[in-house]
Protein backbone atom coordinates (compact mmCIF):
# COMPACT_ATOMS: atom_id res chain seq x y z
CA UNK A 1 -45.56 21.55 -17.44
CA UNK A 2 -48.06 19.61 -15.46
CA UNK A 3 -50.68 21.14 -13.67
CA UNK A 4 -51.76 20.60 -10.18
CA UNK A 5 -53.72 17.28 -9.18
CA UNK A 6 -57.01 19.06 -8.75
CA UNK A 7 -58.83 17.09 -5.45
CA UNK A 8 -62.51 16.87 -5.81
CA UNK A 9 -64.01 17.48 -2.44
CA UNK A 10 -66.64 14.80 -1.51
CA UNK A 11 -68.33 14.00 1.46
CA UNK A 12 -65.68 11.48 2.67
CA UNK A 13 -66.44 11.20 6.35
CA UNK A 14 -70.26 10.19 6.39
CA UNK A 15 -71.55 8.71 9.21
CA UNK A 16 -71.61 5.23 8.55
CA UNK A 17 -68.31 4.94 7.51
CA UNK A 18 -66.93 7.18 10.42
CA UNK A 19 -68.73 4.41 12.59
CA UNK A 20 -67.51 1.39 10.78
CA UNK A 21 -63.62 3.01 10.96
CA UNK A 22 -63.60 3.84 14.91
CA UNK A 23 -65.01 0.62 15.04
CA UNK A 24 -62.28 -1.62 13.13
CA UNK A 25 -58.72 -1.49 15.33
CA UNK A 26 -61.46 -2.66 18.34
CA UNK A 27 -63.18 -5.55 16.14
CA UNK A 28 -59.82 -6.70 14.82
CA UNK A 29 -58.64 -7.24 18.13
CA UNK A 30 -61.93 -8.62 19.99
CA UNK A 31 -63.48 -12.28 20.30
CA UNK A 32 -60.72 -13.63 22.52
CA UNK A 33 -61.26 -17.28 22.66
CA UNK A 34 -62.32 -17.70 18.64
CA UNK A 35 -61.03 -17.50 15.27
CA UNK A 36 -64.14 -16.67 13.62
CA UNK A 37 -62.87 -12.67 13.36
CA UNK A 38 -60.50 -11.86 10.31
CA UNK A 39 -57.85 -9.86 10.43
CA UNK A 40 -55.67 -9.76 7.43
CA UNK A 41 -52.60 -7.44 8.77
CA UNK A 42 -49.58 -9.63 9.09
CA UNK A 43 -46.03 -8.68 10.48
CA UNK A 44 -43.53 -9.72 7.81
CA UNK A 45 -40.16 -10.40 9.59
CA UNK A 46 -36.93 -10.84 6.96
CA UNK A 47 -33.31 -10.64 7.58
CA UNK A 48 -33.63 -7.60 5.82
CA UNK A 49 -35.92 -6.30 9.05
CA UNK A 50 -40.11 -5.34 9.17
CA UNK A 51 -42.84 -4.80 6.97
CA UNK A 52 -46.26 -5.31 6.74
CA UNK A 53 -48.19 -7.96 4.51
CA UNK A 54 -52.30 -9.10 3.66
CA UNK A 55 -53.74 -12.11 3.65
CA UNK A 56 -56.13 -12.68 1.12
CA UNK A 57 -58.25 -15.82 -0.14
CA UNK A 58 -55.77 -15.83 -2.63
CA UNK A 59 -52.70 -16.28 -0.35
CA UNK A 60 -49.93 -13.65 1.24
CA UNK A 61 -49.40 -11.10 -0.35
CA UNK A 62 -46.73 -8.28 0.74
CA UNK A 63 -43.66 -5.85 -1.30
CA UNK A 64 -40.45 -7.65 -0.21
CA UNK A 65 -39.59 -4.41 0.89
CA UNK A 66 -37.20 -5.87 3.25
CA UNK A 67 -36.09 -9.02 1.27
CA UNK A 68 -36.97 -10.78 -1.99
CA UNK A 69 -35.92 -14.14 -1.22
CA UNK A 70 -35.10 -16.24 2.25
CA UNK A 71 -36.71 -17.07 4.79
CA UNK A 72 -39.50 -14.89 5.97
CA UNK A 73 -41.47 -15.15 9.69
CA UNK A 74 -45.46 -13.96 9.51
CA UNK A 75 -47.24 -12.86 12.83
CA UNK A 76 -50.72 -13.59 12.12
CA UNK A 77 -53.39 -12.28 14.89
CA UNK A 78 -56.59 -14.48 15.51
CA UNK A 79 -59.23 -13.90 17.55
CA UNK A 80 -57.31 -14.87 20.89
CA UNK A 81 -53.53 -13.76 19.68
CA UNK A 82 -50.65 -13.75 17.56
CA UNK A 83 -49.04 -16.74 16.11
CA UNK A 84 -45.73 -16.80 14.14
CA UNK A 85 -45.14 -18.74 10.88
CA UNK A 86 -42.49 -19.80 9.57
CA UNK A 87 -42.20 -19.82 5.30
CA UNK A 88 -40.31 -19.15 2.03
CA UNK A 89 -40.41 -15.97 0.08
CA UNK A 90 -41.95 -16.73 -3.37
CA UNK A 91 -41.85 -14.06 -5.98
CA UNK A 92 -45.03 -13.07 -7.78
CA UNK A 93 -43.81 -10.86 -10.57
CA UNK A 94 -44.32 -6.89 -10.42
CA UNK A 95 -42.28 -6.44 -7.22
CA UNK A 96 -44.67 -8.44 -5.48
CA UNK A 97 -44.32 -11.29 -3.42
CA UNK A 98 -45.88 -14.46 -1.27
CA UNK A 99 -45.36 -17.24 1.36
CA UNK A 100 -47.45 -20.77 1.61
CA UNK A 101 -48.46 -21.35 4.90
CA UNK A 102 -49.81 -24.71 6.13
CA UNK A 103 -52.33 -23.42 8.44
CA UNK A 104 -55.32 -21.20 7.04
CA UNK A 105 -54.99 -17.55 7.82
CA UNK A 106 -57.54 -15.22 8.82
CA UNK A 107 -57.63 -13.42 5.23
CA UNK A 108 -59.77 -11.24 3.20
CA UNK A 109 -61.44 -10.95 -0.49
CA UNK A 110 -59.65 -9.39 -3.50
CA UNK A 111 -61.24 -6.53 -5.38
CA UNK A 112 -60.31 -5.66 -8.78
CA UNK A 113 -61.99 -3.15 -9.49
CA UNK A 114 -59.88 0.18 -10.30
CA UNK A 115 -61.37 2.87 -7.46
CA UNK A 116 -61.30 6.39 -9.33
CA UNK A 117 -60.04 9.96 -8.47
CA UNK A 118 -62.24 10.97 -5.49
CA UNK A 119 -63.30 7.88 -4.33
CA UNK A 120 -62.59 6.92 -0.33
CA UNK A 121 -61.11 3.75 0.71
CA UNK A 122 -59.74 2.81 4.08
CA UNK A 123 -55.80 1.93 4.86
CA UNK A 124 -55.22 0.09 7.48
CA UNK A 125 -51.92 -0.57 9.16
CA UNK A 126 -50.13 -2.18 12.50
CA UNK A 127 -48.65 -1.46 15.08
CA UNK A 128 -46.40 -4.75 17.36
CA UNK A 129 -50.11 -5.68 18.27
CA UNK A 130 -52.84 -2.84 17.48
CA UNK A 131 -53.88 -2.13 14.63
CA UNK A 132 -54.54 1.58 13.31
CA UNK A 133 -57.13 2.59 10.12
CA UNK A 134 -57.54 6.19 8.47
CA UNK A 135 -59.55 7.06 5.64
CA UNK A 136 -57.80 8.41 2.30
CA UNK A 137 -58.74 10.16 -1.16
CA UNK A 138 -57.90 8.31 -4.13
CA UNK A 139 -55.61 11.14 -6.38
CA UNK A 140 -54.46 11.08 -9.74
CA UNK A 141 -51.65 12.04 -11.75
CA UNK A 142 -51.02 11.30 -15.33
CA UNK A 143 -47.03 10.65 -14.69
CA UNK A 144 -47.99 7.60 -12.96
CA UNK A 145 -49.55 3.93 -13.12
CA UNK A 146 -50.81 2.63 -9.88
CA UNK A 147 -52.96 3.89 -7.09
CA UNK A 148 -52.34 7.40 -6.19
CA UNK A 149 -53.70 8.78 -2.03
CA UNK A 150 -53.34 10.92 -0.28
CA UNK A 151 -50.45 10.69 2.72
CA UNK A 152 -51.69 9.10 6.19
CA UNK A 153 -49.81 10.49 9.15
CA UNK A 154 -49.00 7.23 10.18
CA UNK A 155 -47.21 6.44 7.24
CA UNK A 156 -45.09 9.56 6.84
CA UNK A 157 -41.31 8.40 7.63
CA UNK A 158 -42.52 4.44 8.70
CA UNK A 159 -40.93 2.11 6.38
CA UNK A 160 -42.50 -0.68 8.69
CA UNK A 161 -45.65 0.55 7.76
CA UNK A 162 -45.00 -0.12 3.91
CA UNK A 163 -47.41 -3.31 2.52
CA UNK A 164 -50.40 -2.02 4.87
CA UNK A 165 -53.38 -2.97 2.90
CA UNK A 166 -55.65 -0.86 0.96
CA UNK A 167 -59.47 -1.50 1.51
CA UNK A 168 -62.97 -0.59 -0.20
CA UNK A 169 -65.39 -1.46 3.00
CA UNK A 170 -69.19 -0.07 0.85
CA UNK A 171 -71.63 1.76 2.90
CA UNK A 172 -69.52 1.17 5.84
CA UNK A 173 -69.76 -2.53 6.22
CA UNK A 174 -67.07 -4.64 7.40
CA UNK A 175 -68.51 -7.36 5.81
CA UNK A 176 -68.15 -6.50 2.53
CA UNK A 177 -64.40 -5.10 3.31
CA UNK A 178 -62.34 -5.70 0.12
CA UNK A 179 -58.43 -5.38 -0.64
CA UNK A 180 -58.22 -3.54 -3.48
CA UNK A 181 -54.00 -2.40 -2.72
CA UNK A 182 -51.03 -2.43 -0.64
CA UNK A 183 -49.36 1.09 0.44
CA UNK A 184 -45.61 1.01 -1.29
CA UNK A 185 -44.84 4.36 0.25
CA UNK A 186 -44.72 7.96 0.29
CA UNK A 187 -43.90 9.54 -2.95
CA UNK A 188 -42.91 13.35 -4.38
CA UNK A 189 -43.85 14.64 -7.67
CA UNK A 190 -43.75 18.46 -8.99
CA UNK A 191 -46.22 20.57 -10.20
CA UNK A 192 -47.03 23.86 -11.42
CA UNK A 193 -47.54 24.79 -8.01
CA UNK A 194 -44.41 22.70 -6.52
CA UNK A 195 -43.50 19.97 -5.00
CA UNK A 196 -46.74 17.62 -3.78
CA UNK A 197 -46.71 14.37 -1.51
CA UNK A 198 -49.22 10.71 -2.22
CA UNK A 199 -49.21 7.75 -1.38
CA UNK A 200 -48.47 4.95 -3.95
CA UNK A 201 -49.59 2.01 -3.57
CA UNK A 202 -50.22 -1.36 -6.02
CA UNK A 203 -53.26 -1.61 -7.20
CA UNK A 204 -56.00 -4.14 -8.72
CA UNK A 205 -53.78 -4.09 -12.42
CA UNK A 206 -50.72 -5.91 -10.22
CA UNK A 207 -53.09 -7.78 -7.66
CA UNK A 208 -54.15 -10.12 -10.50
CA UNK A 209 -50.75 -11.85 -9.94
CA UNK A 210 -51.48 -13.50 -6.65
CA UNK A 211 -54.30 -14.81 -8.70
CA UNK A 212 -52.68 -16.61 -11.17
CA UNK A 213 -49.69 -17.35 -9.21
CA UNK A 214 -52.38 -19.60 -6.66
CA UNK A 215 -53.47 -22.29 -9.88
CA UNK A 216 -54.28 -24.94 -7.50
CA UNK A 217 -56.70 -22.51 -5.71
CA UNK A 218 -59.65 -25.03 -4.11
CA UNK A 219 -57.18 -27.23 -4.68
CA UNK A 220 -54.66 -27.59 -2.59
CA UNK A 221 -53.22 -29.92 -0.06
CA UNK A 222 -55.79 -29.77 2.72
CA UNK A 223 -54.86 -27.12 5.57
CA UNK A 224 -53.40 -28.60 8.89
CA UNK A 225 -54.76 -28.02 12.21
CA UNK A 226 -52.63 -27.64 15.04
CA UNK A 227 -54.04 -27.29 19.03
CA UNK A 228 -51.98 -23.69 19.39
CA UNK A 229 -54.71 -22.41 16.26
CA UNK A 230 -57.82 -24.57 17.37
């Protein structure tokens, strides 16, 4: 019989962080008129319907949670809107999965470094053109491989809302804002003490695939510039 995930109570909310979090949906959508703002959520549109999908300096990376081959349309937000492009679903291995774009995306660093029980990160999600962010506990249970957190409200019964990304952002900083997974979806496991809800998501142990997928990273054809991104 397994025993209860025991939560370690930390001080999650300090002030910095609370700052940086009711900050983010507002910086994510400010600086009309530039591109020099990242903002890694992108709208994945499939014929199998919506999900959500990061860019990272590695490439796109989203769940085919919709579809896992086809044609795929990505609404990207810059600085002064949205933009859709058009791609190819490529599989990464690990039920993972990417599209080349020929424009460079607003995108964000990788992480790979495994966050531990009790630790806070930040999961941040969309909504048709506003973006949402809540703060969650990394859990742990022994039945499973992956990242373990507790349940957002925003992702309780929202398939759309599966590939939102999972961030590290230290001491608050948005600067130093890392992906470290993407939310798969709301899972149930019993215990001891019955039935218990997380959040799964992939981690940095499948991550590493976009990685080696992108060989010619640095080296690829150079990115085109079109006036509707300038």
């Amino acid at each position: 019989m397994v025993s209860e995930v025991q939560v370690t109570s930390t001080a999650m909310r300090h002030t910095t962080s609370q700052r940086a979090l009711w900050a983010l949906p507002l910086l994510l959508a400010s600086c009309a008129g530039t591109r020099t703002l990242a903002d890694p959520t992108l709208l994945i549109q499939t014929e199998g319907g919506r999900e959500l999908g990061v860019s990272t300096e590695y490439g796109v990376v989203f769940l085919g949670h919709t579809s896992s081959s086809g044609d795929v349309n990505m609404t990207v937000w810059f600085g002064d809107g949205p933009s859709i492009e058009k791609s190819a679903i490529e599989p990464l291995g690990g039920d993972l999965f990417t599209a080349e774009t020929e424009i460079r995306l607003p995108s964000v660093p990788l992480s790979f470094d495994d966050p531990t029980p009790g630790d806070v990160l930040t999961i941040i999600g969309r909504e048709g053109g506003s973006v949402w962010s809540e703060d969650v506990l990394v859990l742990e249970d022994p039945r499973v491989y992956g990242l373990l957190l507790a349940v957002p409200e925003k992702m309780r019964g929202r398939n759309d809302q599966i590939g939102a990304g999972v961030y590290t952002i230290p001491d608050g900083d948005l600067s130093k804002m890392h992906l470290v997974g993407i939310a798969a979806g709301v899972i149930t496991l019993s215990t001891a003490e019955g039935e218990r809800e997380y959040l799964a998501a992939y981690g940095p142990q499948q991550l590493w695939r976009l990685v080696t997928h992108r060989r010619d990273h640095n080296r690829r054809k150079p990115w085109i510039y079109r006036e509707d991104i300038l």
